[in-house]
N, C-alpha and C. Protein backbone atom coordinates (compact mmCIF):
# COMPACT_ATOMS: atom_id res chain seq x y z
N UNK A 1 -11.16 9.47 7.45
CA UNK A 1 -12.49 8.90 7.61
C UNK A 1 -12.37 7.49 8.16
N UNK A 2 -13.40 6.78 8.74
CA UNK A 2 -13.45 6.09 9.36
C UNK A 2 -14.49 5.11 8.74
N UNK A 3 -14.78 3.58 9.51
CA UNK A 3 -15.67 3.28 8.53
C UNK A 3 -16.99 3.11 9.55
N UNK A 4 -16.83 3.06 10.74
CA UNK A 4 -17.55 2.92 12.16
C UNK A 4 -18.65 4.16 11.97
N UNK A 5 -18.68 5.29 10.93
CA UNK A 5 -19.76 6.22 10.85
C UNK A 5 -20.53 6.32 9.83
N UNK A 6 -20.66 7.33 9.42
CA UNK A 6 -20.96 7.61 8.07
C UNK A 6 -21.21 8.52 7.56
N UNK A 7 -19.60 8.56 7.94
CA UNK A 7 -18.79 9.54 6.83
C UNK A 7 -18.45 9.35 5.56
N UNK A 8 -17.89 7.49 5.58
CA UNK A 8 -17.77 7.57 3.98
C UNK A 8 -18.96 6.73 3.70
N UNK A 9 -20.27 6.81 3.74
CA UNK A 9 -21.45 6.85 2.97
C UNK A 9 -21.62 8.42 1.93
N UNK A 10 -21.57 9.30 3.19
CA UNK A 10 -21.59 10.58 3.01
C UNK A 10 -20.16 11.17 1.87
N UNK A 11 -19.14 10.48 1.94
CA UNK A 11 -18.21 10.92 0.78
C UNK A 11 -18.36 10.23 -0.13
N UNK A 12 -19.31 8.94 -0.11
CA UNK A 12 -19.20 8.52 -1.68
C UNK A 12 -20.25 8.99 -2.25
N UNK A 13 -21.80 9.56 -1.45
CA UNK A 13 -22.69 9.90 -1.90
C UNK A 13 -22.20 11.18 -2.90
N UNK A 14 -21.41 12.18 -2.53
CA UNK A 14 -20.70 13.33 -2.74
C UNK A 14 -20.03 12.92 -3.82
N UNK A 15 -19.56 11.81 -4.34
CA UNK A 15 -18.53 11.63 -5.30
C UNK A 15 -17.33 10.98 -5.09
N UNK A 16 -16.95 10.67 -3.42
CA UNK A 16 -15.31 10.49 -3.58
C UNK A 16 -14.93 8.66 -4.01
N UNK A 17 -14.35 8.30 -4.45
CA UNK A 17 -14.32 7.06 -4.82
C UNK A 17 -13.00 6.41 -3.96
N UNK A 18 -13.25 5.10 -3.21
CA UNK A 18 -12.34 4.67 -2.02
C UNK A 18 -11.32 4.60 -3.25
N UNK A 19 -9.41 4.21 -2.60
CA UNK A 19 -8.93 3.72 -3.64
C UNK A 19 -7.99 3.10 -2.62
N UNK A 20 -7.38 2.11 -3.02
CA UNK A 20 -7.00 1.05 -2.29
C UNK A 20 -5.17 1.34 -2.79
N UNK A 21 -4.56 1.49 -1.44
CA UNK A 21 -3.09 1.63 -1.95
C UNK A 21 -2.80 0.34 -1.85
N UNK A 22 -3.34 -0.74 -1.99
CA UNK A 22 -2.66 -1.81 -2.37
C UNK A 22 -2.25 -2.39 -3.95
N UNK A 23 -2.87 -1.57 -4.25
CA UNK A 23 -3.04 -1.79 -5.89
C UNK A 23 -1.71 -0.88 -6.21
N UNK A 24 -1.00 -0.20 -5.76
CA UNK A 24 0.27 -0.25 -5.96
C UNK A 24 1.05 -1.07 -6.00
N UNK A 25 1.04 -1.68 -4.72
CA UNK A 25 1.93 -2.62 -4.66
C UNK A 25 1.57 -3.83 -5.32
N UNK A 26 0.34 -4.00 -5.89
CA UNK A 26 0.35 -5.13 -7.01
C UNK A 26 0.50 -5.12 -8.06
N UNK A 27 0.15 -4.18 -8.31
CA UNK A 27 1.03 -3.69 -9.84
C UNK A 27 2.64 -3.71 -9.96
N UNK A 28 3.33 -3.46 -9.01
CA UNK A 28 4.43 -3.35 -8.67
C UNK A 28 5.15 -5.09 -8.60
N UNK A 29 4.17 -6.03 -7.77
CA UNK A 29 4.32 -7.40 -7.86
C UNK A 29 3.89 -7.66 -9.51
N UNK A 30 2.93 -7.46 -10.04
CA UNK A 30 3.08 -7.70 -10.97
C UNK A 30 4.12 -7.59 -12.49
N UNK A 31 4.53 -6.20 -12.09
CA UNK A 31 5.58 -5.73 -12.70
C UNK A 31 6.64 -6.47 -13.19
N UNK A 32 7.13 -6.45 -11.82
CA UNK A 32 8.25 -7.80 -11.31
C UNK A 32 8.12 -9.23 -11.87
N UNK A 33 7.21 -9.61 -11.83
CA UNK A 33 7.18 -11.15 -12.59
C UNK A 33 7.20 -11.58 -11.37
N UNK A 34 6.73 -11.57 -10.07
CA UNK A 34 6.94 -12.46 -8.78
C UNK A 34 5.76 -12.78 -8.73
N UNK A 35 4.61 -12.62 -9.20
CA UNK A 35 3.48 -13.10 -9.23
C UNK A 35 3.31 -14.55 -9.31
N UNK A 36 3.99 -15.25 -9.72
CA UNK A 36 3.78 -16.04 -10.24
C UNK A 36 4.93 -17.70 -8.98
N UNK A 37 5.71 -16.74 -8.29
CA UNK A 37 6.17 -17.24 -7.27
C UNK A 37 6.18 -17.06 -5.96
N UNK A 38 5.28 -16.00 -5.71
CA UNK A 38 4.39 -15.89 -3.86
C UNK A 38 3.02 -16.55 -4.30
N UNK A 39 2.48 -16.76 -3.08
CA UNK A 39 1.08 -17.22 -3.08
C UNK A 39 0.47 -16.06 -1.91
N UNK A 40 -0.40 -15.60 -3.06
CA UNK A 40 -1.14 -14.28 -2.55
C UNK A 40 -2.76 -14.66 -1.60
N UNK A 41 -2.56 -14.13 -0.18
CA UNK A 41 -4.17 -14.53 0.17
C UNK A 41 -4.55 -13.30 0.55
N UNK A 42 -6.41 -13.14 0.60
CA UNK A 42 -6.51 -12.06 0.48
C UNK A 42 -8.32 -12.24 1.04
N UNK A 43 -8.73 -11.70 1.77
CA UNK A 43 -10.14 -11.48 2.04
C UNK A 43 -11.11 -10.82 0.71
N UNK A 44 -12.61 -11.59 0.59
CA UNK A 44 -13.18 -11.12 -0.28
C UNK A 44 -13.63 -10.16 -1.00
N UNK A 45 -13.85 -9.87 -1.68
CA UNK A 45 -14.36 -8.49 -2.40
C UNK A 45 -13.78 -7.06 -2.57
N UNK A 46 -14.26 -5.97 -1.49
CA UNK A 46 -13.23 -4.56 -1.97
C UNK A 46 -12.49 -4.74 -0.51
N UNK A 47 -12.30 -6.12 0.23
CA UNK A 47 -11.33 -6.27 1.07
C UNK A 47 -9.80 -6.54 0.76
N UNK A 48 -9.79 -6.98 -0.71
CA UNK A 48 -8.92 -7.09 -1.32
C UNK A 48 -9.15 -7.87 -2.58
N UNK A 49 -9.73 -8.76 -2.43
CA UNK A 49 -10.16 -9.62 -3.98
C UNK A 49 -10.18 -8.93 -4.99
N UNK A 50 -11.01 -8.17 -4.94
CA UNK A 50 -11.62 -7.31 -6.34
C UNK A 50 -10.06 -6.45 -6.41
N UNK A 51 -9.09 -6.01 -5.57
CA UNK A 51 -7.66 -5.25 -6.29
C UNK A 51 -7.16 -6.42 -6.58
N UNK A 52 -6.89 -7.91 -6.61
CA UNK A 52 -5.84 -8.24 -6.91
C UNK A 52 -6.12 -8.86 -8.49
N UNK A 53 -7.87 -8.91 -8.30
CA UNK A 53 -8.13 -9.53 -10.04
C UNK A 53 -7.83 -8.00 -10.53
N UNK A 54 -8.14 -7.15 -10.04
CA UNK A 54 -7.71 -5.50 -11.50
C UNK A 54 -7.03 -5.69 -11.69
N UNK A 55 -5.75 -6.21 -11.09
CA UNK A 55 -4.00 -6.11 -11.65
C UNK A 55 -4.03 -7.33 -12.56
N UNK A 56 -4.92 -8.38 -12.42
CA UNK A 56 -4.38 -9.56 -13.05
C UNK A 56 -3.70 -10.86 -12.34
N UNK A 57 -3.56 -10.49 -10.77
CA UNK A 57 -3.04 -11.97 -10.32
C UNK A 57 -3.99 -12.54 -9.84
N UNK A 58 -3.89 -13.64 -9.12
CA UNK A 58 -4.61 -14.43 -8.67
C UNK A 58 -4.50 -14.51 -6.72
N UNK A 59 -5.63 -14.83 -5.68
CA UNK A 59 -5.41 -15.30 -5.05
C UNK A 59 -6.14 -15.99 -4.20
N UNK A 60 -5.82 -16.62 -3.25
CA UNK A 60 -6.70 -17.44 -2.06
C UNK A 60 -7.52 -16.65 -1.53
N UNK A 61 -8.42 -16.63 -0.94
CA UNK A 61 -9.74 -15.81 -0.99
C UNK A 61 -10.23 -16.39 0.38
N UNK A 62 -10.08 -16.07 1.38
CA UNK A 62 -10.84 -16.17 3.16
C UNK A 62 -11.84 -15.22 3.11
């Protein structure tokens, strides 16, 4: 899916819920304890903001 249509209007209306594979890999940073020695930046909201507060780190916000 794409986001230029609306298709995923049409798949979330249906039920499907986006899920962000980045939240692997922050959990994974988090895991690690490196959180706390990269400096994470990240565009607002479900561009990335909103995954990096679920895990618990913090970051710069453009």
């Amino acid at each position: 899916m794409k986001g230029t249509d609306d298709v995923v209007e049409r798949a979330i209306a249906a039920g499907a819920k986006p899920v962000a594979r980045a939240i692997y890999f922050l959990k994974r940073v988090k895991d690690l304890g490196v959180g706390r020695r990269i400096s994470l930046i990240t565009c607002p909201n479900p561009m990335g903001e909103e995954e990096v507060e679920s895990v618990g780190l913090e970051a710069k916000v453009y």
